[in-house]
C-alpha atoms as a PDB file:
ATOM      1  CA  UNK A   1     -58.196 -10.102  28.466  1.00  0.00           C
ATOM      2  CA  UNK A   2     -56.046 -12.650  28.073  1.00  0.00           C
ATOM      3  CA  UNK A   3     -58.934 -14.306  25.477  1.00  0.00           C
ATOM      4  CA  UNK A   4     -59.105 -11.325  23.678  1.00  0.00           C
ATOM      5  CA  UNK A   5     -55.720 -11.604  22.924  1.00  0.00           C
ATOM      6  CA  UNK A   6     -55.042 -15.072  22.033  1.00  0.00           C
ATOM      7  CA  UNK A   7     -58.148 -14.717  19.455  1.00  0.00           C
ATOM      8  CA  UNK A   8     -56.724 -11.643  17.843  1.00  0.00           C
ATOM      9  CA  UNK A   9     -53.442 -13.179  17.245  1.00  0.00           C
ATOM     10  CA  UNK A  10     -55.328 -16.346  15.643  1.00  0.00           C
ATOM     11  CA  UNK A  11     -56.967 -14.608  13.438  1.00  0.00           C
ATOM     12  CA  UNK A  12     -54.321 -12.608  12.529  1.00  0.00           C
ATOM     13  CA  UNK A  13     -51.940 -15.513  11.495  1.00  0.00           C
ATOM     14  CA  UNK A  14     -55.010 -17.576  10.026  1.00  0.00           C
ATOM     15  CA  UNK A  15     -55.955 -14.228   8.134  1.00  0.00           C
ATOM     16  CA  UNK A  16     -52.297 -13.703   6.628  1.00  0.00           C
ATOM     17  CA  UNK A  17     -51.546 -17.426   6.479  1.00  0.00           C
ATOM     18  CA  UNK A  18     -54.102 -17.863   3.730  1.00  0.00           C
ATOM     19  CA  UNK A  19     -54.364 -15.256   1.796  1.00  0.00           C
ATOM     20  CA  UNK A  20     -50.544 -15.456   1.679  1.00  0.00           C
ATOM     21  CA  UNK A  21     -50.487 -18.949   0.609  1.00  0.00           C
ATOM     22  CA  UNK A  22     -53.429 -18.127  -2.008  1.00  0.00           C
ATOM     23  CA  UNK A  23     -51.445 -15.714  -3.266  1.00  0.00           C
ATOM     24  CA  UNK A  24     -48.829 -18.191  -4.137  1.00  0.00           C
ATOM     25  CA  UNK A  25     -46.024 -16.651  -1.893  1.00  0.00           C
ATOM     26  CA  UNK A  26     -42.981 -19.262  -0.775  1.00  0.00           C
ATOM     27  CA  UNK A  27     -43.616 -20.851   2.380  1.00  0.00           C
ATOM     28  CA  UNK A  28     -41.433 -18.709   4.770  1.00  0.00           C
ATOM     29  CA  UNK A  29     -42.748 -15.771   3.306  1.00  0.00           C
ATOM     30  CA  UNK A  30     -45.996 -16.802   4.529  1.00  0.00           C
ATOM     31  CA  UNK A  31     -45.066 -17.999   7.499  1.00  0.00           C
ATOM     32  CA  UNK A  32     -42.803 -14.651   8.420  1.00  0.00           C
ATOM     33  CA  UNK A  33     -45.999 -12.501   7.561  1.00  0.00           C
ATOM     34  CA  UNK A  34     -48.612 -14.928   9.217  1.00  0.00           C
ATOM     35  CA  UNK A  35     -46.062 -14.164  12.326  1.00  0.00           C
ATOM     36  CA  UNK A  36     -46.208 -10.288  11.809  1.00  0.00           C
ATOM     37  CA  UNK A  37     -50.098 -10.554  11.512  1.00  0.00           C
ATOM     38  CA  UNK A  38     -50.647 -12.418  14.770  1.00  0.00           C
ATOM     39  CA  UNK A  39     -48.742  -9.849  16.998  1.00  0.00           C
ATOM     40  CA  UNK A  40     -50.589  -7.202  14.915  1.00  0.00           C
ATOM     41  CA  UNK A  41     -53.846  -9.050  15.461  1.00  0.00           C
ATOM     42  CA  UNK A  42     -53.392  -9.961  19.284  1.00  0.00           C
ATOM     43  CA  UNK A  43     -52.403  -5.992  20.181  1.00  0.00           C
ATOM     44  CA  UNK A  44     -55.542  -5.039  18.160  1.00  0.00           C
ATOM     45  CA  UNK A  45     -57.606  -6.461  19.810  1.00  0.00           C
ATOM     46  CA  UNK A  46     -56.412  -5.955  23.264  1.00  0.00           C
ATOM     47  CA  UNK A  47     -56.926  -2.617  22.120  1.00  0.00           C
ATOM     48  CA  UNK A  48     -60.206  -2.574  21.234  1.00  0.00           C
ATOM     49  CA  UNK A  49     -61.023  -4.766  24.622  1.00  0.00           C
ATOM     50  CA  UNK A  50     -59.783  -2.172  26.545  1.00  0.00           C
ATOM     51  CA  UNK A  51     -61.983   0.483  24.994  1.00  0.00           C
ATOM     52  CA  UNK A  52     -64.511  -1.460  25.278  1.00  0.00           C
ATOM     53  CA  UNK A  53     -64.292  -2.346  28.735  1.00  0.00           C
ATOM     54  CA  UNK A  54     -63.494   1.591  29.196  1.00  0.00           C
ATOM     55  CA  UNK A  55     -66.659   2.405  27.529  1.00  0.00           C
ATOM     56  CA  UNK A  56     -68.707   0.236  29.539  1.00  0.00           C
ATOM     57  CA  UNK A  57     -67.498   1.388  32.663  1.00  0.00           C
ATOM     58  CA  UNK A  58     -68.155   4.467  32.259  1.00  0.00           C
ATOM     59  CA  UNK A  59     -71.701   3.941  31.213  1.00  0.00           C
ATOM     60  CA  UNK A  60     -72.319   2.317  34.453  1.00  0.00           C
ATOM     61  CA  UNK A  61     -70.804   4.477  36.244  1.00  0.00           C
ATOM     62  CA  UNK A  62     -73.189   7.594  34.455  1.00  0.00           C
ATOM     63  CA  UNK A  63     -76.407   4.856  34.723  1.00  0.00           C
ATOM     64  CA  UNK A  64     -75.310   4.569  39.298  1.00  0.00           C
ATOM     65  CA  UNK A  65     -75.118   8.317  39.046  1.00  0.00           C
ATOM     66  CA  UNK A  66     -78.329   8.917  37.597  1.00  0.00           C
ATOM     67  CA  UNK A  67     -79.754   6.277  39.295  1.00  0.00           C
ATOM     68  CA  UNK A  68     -78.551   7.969  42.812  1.00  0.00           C
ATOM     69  CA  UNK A  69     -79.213  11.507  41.416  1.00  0.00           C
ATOM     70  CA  UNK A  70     -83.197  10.403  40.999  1.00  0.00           C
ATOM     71  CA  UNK A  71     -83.545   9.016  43.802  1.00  0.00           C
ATOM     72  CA  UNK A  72     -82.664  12.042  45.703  1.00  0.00           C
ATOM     73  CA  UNK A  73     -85.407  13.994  47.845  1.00  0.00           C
ATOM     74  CA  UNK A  74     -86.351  16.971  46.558  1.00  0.00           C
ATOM     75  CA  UNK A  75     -86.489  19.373  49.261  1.00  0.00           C
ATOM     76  CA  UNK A  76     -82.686  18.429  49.683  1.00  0.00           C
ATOM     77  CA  UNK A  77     -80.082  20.301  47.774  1.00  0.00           C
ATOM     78  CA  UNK A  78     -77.565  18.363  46.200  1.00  0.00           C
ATOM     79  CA  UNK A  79     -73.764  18.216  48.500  1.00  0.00           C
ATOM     80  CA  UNK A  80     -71.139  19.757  46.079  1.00  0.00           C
ATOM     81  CA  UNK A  81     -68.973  17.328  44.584  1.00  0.00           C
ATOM     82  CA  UNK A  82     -64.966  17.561  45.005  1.00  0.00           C
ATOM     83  CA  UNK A  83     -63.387  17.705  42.013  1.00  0.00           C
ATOM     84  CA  UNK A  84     -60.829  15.361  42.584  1.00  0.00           C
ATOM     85  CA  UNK A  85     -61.136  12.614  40.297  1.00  0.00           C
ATOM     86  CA  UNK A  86     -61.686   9.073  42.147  1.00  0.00           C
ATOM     87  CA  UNK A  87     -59.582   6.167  40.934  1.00  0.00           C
END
């Protein structure tokens, strides 16, 4: 995670760094938004890691259930689940 979030905040300051100085903005100008971008950039994409790494647990965790629901005999009846959700 801790990739994810060093390569947002890079991206973020190189983003804003250049397009800043491109624009023709004084140097601390640049520098003070370049700053703002890379904490913008490095809690975006923590974000989106963590979705994503949300999202693909739960797909495996569907896939092991479906996988363990085939695999079931069929004269058997299915146990009934608790409802209590597992952490």
């Amino acid at each position: 995670m801790k990739y994810f979030l060093l390569l947002g905040g890079f991206i973020g300051f190189v983003v804003a760094f250049v397009s800043g100085w491109h624009a023709g903005n004084p140097p601390a100008v640049v520098l003070r938004d370049s700053t703002v971008a890379c904490f913008v950039g490095g809690m975006l994409f923590r974000l989106l890691h963590s979705a994503f790494i949300s999202g693909l647990r739960a797909k495996l965790s569907d896939r092991s259930q479906m996988d363990a629901a085939s695999e079931m005999p069929e004269d058997e009846e299915p146990r009934p689940r608790s409802r209590r959700r597992r952490a």
